[in-house]
N, C-alpha and C. Protein backbone atom coordinates (compact mmCIF):
# COMPACT_ATOMS: atom_id res chain seq x y z
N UNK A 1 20.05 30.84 -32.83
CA UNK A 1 19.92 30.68 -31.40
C UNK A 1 19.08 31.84 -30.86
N UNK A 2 17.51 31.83 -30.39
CA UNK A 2 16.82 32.13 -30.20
C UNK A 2 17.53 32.64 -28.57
N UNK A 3 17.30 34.20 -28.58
CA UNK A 3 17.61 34.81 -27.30
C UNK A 3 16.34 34.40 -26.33
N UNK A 4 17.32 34.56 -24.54
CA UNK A 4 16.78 34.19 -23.58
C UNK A 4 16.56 32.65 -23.39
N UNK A 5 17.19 32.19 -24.18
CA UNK A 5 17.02 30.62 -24.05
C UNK A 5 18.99 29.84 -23.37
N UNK A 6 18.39 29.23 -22.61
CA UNK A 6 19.52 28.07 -22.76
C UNK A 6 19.70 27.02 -23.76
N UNK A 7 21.37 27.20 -24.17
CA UNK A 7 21.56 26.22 -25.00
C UNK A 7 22.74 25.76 -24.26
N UNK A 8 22.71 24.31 -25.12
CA UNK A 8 23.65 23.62 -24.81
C UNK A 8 24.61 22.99 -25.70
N UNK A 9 25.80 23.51 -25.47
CA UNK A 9 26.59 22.89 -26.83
C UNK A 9 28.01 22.45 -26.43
N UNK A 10 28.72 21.65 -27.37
CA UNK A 10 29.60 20.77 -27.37
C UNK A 10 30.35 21.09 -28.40
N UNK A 11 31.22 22.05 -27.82
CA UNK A 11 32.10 22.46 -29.41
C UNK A 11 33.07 21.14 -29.32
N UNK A 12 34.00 20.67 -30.16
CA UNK A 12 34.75 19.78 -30.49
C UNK A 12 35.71 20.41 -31.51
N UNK A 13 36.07 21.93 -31.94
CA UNK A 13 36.80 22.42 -32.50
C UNK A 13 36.90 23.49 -32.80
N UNK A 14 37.96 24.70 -32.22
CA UNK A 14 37.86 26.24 -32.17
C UNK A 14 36.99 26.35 -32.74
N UNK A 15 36.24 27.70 -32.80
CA UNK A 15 35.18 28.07 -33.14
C UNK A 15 35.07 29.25 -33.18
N UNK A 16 34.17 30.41 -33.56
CA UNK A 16 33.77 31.94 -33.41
C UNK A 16 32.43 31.86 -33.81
N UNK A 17 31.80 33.29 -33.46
CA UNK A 17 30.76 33.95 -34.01
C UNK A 17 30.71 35.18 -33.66
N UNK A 18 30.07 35.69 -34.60
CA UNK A 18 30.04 37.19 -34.95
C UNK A 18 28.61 37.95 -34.99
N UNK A 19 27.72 38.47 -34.09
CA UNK A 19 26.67 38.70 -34.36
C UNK A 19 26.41 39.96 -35.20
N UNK A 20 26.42 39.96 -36.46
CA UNK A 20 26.69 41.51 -37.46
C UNK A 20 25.22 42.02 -37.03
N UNK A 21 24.11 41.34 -37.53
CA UNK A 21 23.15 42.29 -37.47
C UNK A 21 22.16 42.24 -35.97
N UNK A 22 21.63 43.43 -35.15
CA UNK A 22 20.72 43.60 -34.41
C UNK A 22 20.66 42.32 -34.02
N UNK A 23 19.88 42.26 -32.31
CA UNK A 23 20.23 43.64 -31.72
C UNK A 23 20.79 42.85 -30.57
N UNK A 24 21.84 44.17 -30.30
CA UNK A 24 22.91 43.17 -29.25
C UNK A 24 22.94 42.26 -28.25
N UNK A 25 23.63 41.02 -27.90
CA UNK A 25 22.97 40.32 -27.09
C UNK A 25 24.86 39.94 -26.26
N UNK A 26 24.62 39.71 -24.74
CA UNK A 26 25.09 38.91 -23.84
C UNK A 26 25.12 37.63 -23.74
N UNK A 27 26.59 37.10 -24.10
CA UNK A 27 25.97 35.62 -24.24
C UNK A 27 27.05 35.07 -22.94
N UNK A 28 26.81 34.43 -22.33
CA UNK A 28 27.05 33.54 -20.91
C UNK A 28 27.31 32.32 -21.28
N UNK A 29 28.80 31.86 -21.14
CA UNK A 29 29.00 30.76 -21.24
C UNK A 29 29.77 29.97 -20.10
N UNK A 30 29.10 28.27 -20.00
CA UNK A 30 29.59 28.19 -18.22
C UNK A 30 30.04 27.07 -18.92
N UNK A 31 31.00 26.30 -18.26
CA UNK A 31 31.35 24.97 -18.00
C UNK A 31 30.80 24.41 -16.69
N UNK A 32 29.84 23.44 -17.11
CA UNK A 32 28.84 23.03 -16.08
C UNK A 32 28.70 21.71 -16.23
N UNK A 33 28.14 20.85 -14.84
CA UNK A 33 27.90 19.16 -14.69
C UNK A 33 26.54 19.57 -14.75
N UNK A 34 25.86 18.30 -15.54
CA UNK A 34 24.40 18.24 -15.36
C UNK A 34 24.00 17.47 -14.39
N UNK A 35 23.88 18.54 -13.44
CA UNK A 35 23.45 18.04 -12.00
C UNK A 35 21.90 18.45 -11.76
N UNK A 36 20.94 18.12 -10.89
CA UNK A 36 19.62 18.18 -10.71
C UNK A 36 19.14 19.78 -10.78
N UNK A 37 19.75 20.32 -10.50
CA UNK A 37 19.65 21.81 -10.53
C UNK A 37 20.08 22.33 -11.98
N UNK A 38 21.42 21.63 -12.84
CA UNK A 38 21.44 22.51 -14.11
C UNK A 38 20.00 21.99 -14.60
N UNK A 39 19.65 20.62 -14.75
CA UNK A 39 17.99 20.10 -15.03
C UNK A 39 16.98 20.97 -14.59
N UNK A 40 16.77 21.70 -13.81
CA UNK A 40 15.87 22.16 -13.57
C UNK A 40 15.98 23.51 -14.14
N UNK A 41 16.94 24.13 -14.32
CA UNK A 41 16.99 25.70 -15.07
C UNK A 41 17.16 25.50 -16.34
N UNK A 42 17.96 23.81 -17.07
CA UNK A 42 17.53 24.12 -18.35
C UNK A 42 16.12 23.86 -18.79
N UNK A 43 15.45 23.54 -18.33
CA UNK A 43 13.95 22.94 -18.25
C UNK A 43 13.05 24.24 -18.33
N UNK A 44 13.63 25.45 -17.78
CA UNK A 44 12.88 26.78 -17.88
C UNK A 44 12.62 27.18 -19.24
N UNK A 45 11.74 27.52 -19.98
CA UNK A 45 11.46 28.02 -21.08
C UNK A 45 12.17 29.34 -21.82
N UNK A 46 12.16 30.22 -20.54
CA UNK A 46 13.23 31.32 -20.68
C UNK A 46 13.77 31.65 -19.15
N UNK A 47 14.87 32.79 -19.36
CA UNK A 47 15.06 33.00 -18.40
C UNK A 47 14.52 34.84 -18.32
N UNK A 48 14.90 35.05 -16.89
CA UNK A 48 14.22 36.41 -16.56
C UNK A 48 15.76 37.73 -16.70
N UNK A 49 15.35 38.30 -17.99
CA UNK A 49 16.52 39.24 -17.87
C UNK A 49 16.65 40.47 -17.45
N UNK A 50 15.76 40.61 -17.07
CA UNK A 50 15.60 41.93 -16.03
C UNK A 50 15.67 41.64 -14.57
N UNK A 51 16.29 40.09 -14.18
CA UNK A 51 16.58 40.19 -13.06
C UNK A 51 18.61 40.26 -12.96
N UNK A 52 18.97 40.34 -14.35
CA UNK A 52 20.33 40.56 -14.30
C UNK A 52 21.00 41.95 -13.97
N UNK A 53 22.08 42.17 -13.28
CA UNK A 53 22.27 43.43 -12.82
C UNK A 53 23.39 43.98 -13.62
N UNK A 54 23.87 44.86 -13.81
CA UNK A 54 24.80 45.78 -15.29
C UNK A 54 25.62 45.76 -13.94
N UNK A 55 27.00 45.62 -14.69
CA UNK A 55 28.43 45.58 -14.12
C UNK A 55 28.70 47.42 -13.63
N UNK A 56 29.31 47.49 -12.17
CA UNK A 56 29.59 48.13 -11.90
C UNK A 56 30.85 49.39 -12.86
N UNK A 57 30.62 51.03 -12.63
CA UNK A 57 31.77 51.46 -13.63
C UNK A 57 32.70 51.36 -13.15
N UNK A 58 34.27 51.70 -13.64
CA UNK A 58 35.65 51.31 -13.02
C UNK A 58 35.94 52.69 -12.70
N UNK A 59 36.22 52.91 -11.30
CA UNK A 59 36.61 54.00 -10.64
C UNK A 59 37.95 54.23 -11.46
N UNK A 60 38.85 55.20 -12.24
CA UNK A 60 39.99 55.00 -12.25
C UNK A 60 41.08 55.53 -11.69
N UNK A 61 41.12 55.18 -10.22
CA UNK A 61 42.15 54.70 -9.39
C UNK A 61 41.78 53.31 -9.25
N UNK A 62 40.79 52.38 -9.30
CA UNK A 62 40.87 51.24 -9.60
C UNK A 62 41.57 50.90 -11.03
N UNK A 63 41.36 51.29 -11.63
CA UNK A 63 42.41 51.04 -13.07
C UNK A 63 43.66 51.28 -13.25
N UNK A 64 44.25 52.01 -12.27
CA UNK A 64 45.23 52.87 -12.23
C UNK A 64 46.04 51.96 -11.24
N UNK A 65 45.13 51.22 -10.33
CA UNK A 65 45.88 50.25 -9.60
C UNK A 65 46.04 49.43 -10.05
N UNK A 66 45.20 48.44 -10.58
CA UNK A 66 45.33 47.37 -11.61
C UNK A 66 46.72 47.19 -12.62
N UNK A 67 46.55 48.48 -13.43
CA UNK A 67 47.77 48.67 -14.36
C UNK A 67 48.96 48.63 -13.33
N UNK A 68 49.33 49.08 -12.30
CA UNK A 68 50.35 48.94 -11.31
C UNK A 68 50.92 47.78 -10.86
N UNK A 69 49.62 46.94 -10.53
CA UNK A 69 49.76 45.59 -10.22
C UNK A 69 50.29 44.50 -11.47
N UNK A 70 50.07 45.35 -12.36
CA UNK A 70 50.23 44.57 -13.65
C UNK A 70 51.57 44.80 -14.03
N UNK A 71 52.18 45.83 -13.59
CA UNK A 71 53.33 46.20 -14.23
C UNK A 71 54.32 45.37 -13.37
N UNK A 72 53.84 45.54 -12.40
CA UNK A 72 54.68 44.63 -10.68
C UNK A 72 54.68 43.32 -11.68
N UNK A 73 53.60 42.61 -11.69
CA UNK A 73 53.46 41.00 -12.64
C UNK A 73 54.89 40.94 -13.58
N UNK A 74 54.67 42.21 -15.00
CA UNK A 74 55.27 41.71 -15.84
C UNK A 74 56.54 41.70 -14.84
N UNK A 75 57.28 42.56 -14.51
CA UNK A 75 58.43 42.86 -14.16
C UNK A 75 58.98 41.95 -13.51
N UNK A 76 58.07 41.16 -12.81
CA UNK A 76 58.92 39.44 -12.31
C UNK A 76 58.89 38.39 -13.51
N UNK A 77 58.52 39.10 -14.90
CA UNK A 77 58.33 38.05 -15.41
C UNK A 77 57.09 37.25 -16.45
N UNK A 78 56.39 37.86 -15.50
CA UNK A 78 55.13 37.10 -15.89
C UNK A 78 53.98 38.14 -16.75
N UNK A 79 54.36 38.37 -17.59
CA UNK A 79 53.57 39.39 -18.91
C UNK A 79 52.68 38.57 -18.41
N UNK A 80 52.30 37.85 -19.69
CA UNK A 80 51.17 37.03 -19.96
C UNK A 80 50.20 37.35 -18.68
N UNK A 81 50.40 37.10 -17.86
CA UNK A 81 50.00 36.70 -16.54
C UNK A 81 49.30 37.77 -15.97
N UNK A 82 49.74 39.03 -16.46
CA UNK A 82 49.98 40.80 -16.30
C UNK A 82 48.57 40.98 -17.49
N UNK A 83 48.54 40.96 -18.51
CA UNK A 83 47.66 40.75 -19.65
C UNK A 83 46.48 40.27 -19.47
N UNK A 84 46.40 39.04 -19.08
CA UNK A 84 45.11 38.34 -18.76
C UNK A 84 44.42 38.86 -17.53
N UNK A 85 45.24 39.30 -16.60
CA UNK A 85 44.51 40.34 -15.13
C UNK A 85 43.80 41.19 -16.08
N UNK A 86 44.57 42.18 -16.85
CA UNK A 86 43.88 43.60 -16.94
C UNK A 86 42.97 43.05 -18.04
N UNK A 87 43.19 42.15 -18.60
CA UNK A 87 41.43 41.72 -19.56
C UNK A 87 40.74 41.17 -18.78
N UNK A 88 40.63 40.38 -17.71
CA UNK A 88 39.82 39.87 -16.40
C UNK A 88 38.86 41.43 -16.24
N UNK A 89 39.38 42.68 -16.45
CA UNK A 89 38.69 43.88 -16.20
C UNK A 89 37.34 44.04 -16.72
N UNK A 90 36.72 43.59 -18.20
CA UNK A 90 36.38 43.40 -18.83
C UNK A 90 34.91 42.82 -18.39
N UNK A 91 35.67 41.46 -17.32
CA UNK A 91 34.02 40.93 -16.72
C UNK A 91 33.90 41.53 -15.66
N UNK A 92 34.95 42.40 -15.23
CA UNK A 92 34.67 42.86 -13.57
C UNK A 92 33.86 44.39 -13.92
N UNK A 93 33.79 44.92 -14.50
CA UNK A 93 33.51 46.54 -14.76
C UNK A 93 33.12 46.84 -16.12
N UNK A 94 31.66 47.81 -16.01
CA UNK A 94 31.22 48.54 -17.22
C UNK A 94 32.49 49.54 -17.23
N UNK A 95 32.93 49.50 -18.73
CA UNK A 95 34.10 50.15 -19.20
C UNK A 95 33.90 50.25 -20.52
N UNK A 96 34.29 51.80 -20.76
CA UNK A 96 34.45 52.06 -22.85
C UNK A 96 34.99 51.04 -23.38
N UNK A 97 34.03 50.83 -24.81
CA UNK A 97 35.10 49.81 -25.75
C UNK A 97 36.52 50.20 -25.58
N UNK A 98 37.43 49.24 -25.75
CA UNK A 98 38.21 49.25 -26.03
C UNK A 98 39.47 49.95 -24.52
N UNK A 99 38.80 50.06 -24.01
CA UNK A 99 39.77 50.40 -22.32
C UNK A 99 41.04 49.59 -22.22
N UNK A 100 40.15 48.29 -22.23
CA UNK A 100 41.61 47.17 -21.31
C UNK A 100 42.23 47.13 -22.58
N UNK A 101 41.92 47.05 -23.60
CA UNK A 101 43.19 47.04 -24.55
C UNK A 101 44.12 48.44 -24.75
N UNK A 102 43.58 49.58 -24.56
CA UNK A 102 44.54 50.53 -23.79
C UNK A 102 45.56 50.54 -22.94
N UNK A 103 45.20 49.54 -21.45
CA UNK A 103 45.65 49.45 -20.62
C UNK A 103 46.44 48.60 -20.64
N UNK A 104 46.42 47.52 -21.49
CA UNK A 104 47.55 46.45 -21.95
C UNK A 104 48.22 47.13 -22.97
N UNK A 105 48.30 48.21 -23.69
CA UNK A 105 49.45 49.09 -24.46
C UNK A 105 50.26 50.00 -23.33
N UNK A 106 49.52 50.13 -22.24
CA UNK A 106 49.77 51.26 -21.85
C UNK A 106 50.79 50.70 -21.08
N UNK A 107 50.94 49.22 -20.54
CA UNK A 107 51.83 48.73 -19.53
C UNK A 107 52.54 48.35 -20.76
N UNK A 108 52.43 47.98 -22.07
CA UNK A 108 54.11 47.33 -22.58
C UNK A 108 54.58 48.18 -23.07
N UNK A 109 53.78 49.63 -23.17
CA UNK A 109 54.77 50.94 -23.07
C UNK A 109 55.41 51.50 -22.61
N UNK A 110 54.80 51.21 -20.84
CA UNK A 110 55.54 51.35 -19.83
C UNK A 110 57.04 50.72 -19.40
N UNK A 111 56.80 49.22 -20.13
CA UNK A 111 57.77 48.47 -20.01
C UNK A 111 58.51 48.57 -21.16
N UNK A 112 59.12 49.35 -22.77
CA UNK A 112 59.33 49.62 -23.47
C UNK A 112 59.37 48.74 -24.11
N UNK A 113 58.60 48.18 -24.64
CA UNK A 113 58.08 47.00 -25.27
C UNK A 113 56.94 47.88 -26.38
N UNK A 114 57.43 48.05 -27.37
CA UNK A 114 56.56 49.28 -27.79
C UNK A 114 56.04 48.42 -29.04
N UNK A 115 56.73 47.49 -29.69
CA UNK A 115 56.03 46.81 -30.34
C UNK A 115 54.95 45.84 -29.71
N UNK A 116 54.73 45.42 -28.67
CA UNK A 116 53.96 44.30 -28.25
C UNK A 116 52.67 45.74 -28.12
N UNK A 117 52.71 47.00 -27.66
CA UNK A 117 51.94 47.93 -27.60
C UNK A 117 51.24 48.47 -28.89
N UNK A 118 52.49 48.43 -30.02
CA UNK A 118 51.39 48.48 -31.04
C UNK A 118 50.42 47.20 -32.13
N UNK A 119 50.70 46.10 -30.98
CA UNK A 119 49.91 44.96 -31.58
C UNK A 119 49.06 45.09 -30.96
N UNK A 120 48.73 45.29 -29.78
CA UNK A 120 47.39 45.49 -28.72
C UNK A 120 46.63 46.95 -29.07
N UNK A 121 47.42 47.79 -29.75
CA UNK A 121 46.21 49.14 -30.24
C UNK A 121 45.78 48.55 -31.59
N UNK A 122 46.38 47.95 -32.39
CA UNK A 122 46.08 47.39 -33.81
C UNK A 122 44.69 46.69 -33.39
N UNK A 123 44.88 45.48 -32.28
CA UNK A 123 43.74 44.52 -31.69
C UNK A 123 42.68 45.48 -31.95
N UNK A 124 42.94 46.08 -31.12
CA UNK A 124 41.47 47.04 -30.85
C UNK A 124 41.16 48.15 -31.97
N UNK A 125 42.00 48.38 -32.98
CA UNK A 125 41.35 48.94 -34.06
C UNK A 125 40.54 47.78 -34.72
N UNK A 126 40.92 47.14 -35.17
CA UNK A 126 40.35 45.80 -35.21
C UNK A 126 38.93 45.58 -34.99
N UNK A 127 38.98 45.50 -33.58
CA UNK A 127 37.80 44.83 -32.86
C UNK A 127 36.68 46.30 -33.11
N UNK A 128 37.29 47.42 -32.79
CA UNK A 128 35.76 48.41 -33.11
C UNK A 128 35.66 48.53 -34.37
N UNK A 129 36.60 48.52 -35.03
CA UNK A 129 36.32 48.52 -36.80
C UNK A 129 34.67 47.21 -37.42
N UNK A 130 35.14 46.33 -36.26
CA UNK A 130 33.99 45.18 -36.20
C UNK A 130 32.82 45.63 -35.35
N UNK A 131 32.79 45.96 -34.71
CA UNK A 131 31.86 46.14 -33.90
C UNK A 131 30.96 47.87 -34.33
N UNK A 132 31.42 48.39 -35.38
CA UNK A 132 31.09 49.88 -35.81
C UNK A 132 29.74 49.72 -36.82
């Protein structure tokens, strides 16, 4: 899959990919109707990536609130719910590898849940062990 291009695909069964070698790429994936307008941008040859703008950094008292709000979540209940906010972080803010998975140890530590904390630092040994 040739960068700067639109593709279009139809998975029909979990899936992954792993880009090991060079050089890093952003990949954008939408759930979209082919309406006259997706026709006309997939019709573009490429697109322009220097008109894309880099995600703002995360102030942290914005993170600091987040994790708060998250802890409020689990505490009625709703982990999961608490989890998926603070990885939502992820598309909202330029942030170090591996942050929000910090910040999801850091709340089921908070909540003494210390094993669910060391499955989420494991994740992320994991994930930079891949990405190194």
């Amino acid at each position: 899959m040739t960068g700067g291009r639109i593709w279009r695909l139809t998975p029909t069964y979990a899936h992954g990919v792993c880009n090991l070698l060079g050089p890093a790429r952003i990949h954008l994936i939408a759930d979209v109707y082919a309406d006259d307008a997706y026709r006309r941008l997939a019709r573009r040859p490429t697109l322009q990536p220097e008109s894309a703008e880099p995600l703002p950094p995360a102030d942290p008292s914005v993170l600091a609130e987040r994790l708060q709000a998250a802890r409020g979540m689990a505490g009625l209940g709703y982990t999961d719910a608490a989890e998926r906010m603070l990885l939502r972080l992820f598309y909202t803010y330029a942030l170090p590898e591996g942050t929000v998975y910090d910040l999801i140890a850091e709340l089921h530590t908070s909540l003494g849940d210390e094993e669910a904390a060391t499955r989420w630092t494991s994740a992320k040994r994991r994930l930079l062990a891949l990405t190194a």
